[in-house]
N, C-alpha and C. Protein backbone atom coordinates (compact mmCIF):
# COMPACT_ATOMS: atom_id res chain seq x y z
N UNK A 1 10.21 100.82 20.29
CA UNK A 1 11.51 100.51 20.85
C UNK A 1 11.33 99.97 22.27
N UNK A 2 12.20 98.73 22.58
CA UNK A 2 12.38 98.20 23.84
C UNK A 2 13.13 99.40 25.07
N UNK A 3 11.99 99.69 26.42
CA UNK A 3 12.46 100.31 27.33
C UNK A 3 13.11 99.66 28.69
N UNK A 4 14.20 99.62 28.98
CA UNK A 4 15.00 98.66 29.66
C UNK A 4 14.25 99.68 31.03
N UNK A 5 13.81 100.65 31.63
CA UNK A 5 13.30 100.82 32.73
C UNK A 5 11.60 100.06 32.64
N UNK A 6 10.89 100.17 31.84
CA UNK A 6 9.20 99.73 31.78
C UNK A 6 9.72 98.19 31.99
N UNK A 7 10.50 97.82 31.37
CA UNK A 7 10.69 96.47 31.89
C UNK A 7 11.58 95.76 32.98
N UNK A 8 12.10 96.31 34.03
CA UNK A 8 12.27 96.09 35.13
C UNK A 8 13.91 96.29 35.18
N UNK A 9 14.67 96.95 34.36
CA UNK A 9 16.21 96.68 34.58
C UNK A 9 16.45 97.98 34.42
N UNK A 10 17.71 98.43 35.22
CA UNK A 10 18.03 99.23 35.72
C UNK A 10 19.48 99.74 34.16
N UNK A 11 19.14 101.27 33.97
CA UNK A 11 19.76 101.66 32.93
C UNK A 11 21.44 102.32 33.39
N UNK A 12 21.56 102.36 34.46
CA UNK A 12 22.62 102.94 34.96
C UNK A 12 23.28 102.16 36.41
N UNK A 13 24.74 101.66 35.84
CA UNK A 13 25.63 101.13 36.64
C UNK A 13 25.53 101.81 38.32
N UNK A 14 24.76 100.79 39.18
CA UNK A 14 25.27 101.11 40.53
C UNK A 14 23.97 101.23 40.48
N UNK A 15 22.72 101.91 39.92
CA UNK A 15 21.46 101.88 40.25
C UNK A 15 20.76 100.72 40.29
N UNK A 16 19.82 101.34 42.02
CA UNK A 16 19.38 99.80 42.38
C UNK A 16 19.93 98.58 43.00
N UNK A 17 19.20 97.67 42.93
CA UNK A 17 20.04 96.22 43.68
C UNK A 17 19.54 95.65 42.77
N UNK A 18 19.30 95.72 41.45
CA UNK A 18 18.68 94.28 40.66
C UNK A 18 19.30 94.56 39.04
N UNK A 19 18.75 93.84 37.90
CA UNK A 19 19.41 93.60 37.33
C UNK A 19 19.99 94.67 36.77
N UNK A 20 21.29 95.09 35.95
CA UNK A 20 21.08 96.29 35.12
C UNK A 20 22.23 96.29 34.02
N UNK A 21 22.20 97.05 32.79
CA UNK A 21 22.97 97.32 31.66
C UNK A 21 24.33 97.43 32.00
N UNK A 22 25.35 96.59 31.66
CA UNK A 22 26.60 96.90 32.12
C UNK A 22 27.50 97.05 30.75
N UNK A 23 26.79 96.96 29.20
CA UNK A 23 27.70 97.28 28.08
C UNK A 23 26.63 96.98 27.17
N UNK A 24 26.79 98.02 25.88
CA UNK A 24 25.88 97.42 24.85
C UNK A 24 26.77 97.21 23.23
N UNK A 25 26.40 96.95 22.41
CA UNK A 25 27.06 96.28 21.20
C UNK A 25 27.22 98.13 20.61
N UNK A 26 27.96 97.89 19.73
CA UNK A 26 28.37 99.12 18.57
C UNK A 26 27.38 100.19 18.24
N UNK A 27 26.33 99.87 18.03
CA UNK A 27 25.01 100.83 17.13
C UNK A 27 24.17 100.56 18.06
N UNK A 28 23.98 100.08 19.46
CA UNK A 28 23.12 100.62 20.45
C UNK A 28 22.30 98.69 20.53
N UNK A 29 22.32 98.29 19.06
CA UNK A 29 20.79 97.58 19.27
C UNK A 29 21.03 96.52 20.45
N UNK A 30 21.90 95.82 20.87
CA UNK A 30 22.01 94.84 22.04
C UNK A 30 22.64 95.54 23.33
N UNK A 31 22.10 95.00 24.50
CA UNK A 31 22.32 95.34 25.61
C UNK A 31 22.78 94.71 26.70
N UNK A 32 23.83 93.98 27.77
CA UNK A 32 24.18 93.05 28.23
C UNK A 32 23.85 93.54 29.77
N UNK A 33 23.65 92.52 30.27
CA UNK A 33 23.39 93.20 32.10
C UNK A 33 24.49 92.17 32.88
N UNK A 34 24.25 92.77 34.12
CA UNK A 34 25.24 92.10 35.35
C UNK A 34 24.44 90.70 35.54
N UNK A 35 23.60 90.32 35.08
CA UNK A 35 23.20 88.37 34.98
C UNK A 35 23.81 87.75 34.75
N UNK A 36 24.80 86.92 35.52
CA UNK A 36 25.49 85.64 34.78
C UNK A 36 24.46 84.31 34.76
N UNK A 37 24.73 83.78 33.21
CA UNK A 37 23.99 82.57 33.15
C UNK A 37 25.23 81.60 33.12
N UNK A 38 25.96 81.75 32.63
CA UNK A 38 27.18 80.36 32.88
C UNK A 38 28.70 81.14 32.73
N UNK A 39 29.29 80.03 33.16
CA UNK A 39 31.08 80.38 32.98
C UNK A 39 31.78 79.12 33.00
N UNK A 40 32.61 78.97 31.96
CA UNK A 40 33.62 78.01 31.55
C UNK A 40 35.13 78.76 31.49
N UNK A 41 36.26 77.58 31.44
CA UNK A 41 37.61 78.13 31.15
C UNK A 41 37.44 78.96 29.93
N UNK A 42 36.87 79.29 28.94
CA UNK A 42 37.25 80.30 27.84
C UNK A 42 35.83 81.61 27.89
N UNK A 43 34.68 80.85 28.60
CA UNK A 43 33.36 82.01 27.68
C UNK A 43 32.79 82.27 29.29
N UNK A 44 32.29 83.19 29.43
CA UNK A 44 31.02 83.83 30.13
C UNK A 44 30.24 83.92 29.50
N UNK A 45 28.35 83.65 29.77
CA UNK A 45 27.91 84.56 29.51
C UNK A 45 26.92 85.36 30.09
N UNK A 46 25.86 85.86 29.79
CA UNK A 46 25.26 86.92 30.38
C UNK A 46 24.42 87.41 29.97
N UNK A 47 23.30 87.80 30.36
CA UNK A 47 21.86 87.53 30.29
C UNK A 47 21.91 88.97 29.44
N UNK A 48 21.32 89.03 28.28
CA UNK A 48 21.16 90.46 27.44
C UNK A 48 19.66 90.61 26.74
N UNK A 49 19.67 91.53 26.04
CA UNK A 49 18.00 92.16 25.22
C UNK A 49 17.88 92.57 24.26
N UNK A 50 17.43 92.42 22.77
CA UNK A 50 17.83 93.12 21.57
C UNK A 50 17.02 94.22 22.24
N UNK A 51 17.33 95.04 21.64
CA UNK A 51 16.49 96.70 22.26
C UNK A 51 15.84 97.29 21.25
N UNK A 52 15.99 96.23 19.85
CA UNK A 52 14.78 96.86 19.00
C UNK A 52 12.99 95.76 18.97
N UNK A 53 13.65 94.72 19.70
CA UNK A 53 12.41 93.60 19.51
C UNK A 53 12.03 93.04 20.95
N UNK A 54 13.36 93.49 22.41
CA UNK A 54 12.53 93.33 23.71
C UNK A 54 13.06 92.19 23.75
N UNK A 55 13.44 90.91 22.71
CA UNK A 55 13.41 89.67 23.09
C UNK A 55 14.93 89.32 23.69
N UNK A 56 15.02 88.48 24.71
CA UNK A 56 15.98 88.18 25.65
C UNK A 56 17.00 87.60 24.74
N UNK A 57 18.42 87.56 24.65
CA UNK A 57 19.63 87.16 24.62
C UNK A 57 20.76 86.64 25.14
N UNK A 58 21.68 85.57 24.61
CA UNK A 58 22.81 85.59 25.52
C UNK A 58 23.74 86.32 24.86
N UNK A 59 24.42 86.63 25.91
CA UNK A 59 25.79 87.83 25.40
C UNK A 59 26.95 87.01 25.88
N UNK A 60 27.97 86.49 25.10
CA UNK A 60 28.96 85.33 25.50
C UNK A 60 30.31 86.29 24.81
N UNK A 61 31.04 86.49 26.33
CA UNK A 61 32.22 86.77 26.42
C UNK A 61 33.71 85.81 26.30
N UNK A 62 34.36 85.98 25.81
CA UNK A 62 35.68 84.90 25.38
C UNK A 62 36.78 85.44 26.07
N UNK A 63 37.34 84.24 26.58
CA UNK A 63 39.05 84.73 26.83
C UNK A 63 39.76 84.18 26.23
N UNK A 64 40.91 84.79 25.45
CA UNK A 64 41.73 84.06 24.64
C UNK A 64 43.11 84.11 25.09
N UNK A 65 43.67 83.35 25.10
CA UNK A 65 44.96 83.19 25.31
C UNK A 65 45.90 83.74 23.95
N UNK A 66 46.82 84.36 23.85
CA UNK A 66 47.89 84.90 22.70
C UNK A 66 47.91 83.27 22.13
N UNK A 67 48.45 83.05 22.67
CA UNK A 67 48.99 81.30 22.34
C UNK A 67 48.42 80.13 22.36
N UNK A 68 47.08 80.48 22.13
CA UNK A 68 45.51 79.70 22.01
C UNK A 68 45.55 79.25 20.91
N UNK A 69 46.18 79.40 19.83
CA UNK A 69 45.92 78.79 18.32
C UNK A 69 44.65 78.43 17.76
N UNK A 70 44.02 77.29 18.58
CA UNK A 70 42.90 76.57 18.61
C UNK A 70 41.57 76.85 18.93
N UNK A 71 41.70 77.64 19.72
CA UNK A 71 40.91 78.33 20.32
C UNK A 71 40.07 79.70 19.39
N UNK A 72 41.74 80.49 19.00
CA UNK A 72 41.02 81.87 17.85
C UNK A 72 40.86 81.25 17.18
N UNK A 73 41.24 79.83 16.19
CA UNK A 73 40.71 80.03 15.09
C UNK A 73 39.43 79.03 14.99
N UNK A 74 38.60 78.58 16.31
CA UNK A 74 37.55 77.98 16.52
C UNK A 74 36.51 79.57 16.88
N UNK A 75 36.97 80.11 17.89
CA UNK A 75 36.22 81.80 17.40
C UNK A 75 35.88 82.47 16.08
N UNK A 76 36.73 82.36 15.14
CA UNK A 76 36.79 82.66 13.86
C UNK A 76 36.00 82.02 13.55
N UNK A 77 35.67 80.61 13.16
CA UNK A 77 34.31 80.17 12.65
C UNK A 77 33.45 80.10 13.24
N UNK A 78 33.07 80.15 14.39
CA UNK A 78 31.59 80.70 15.05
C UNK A 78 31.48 82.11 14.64
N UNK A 79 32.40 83.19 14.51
CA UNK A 79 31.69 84.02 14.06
C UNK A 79 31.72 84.68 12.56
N UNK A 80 32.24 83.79 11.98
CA UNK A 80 32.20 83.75 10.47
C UNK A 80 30.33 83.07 10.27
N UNK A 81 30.18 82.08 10.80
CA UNK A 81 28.90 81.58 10.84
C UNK A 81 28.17 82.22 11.10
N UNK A 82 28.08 83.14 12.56
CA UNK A 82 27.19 84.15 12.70
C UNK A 82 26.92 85.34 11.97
N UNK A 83 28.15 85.97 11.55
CA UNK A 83 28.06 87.49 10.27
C UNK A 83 27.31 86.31 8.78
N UNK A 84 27.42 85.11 8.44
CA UNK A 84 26.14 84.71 7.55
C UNK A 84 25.17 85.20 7.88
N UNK A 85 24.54 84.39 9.28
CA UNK A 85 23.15 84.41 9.22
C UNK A 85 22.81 85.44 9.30
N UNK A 86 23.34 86.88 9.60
CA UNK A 86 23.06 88.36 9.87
C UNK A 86 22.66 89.06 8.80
């Protein structure tokens, strides 16, 4: 298993001055930190780690508007596409 301290990031909010875990997915395996790699009008995202394989990730946050139409149902097929390849 991937150790987010042996590898240089900090496991607890406020510890430290460098990078660290600020949310992880449902069942533990992904991990997101305070890294921003980009930001647009709808997505953030943010530098993350699967925590069973170590290997680096992006973690891409959405804002949706209620009255986005276009928008959720362009979300909806990116992640209809993604639960495939899973």
């Amino acid at each position: 298993m991937f150790s987010l301290e042996e590898n240089g990031f900090e496991d607890q909010e406020g510890a430290g001055t460098g990078t660290r875990r600020v949310d992880s997915c449902h069942n533990g395996r992904f991990s997101m930190f305070n890294h921003l790699i980009s930001h647009s009008k709808y997505r953030t995202i943010y530098q993350g780690v699967d925590n069973e394989t170590g290997c680096e990730i992006a973690w891409s946050c959405y804002l949706l508007q209620k009255d986005d139409k276009f928008m959720q149902d362009e979300l909806y097929k990116k992640l209809a596409k993604v639960k495939a390849i899973t």
